[in-house]
C-alpha atoms as a PDB file:
ATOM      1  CA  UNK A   1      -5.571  24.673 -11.436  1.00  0.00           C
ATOM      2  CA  UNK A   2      -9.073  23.623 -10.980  1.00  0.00           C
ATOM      3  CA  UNK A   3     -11.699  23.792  -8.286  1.00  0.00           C
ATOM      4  CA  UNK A   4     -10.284  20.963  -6.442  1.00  0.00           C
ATOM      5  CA  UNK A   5      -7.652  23.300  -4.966  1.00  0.00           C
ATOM      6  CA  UNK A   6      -9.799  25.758  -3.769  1.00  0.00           C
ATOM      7  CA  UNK A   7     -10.230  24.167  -0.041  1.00  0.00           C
ATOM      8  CA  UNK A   8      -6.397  23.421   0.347  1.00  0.00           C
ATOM      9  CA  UNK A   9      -3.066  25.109   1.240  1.00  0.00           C
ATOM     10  CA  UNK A  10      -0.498  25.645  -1.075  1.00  0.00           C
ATOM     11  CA  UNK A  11       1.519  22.748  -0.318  1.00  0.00           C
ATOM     12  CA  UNK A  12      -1.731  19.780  -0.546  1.00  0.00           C
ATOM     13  CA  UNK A  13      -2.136  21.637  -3.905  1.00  0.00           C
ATOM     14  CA  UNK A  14       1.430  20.893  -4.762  1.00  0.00           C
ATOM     15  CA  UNK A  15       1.288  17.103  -3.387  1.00  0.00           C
ATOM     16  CA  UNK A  16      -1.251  16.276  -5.782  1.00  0.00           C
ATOM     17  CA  UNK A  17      -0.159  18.113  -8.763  1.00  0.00           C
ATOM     18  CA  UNK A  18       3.327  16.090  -8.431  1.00  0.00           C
ATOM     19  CA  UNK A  19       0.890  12.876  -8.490  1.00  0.00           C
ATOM     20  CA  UNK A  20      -0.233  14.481 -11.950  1.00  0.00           C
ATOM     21  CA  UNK A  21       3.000  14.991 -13.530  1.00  0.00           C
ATOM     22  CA  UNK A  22       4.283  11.912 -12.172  1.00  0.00           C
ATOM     23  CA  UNK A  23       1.714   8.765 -12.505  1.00  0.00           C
ATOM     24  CA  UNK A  24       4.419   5.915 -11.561  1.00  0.00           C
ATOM     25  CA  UNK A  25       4.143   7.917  -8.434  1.00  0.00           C
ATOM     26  CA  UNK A  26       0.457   6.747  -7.381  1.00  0.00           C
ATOM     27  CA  UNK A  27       1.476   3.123  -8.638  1.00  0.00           C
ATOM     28  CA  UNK A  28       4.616   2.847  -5.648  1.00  0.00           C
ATOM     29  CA  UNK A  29       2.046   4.293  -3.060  1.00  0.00           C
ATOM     30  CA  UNK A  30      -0.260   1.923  -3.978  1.00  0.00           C
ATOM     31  CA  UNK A  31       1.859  -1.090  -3.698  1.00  0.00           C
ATOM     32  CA  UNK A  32       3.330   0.463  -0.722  1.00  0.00           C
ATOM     33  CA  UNK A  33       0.293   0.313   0.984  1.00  0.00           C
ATOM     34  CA  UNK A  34      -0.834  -2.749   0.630  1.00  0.00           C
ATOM     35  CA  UNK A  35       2.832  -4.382   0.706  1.00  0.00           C
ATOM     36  CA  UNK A  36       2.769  -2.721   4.234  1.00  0.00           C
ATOM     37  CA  UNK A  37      -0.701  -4.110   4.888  1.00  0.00           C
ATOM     38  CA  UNK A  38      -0.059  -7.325   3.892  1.00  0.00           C
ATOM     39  CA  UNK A  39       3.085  -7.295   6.324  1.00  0.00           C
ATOM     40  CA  UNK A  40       1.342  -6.177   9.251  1.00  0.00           C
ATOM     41  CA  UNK A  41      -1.450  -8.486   8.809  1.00  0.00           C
ATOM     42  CA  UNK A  42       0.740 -11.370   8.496  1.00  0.00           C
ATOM     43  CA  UNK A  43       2.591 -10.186  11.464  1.00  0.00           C
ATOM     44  CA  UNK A  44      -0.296 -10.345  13.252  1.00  0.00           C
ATOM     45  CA  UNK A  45      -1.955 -13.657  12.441  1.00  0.00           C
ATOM     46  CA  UNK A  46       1.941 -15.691  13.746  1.00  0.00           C
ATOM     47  CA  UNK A  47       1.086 -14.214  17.101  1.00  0.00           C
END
């Protein structure tokens, strides 16, 4: 573990390490994100 971790509980620490051993993981919040900004922006300009 590296000095990243030193400021954060045990479970933030955990959160990111699963983004380490699992990459695809960061790509599907990614695309989450902006698939959900995209959607609320579009909602938004109909009104």
């Amino acid at each position: 573990m590296g000095p990243y971790y030193r400021g954060t509980s045990q479970s933030t620490g955990a959160f990111f390490d699963m983004f380490y051993q699992h990459p695809i993981l960061m790509l599907v919040l990614v695309v989450a994100t902006i698939g959900a900004g995209f959607f609320l922006m579009r909602g938004k300009k109909s009104e």
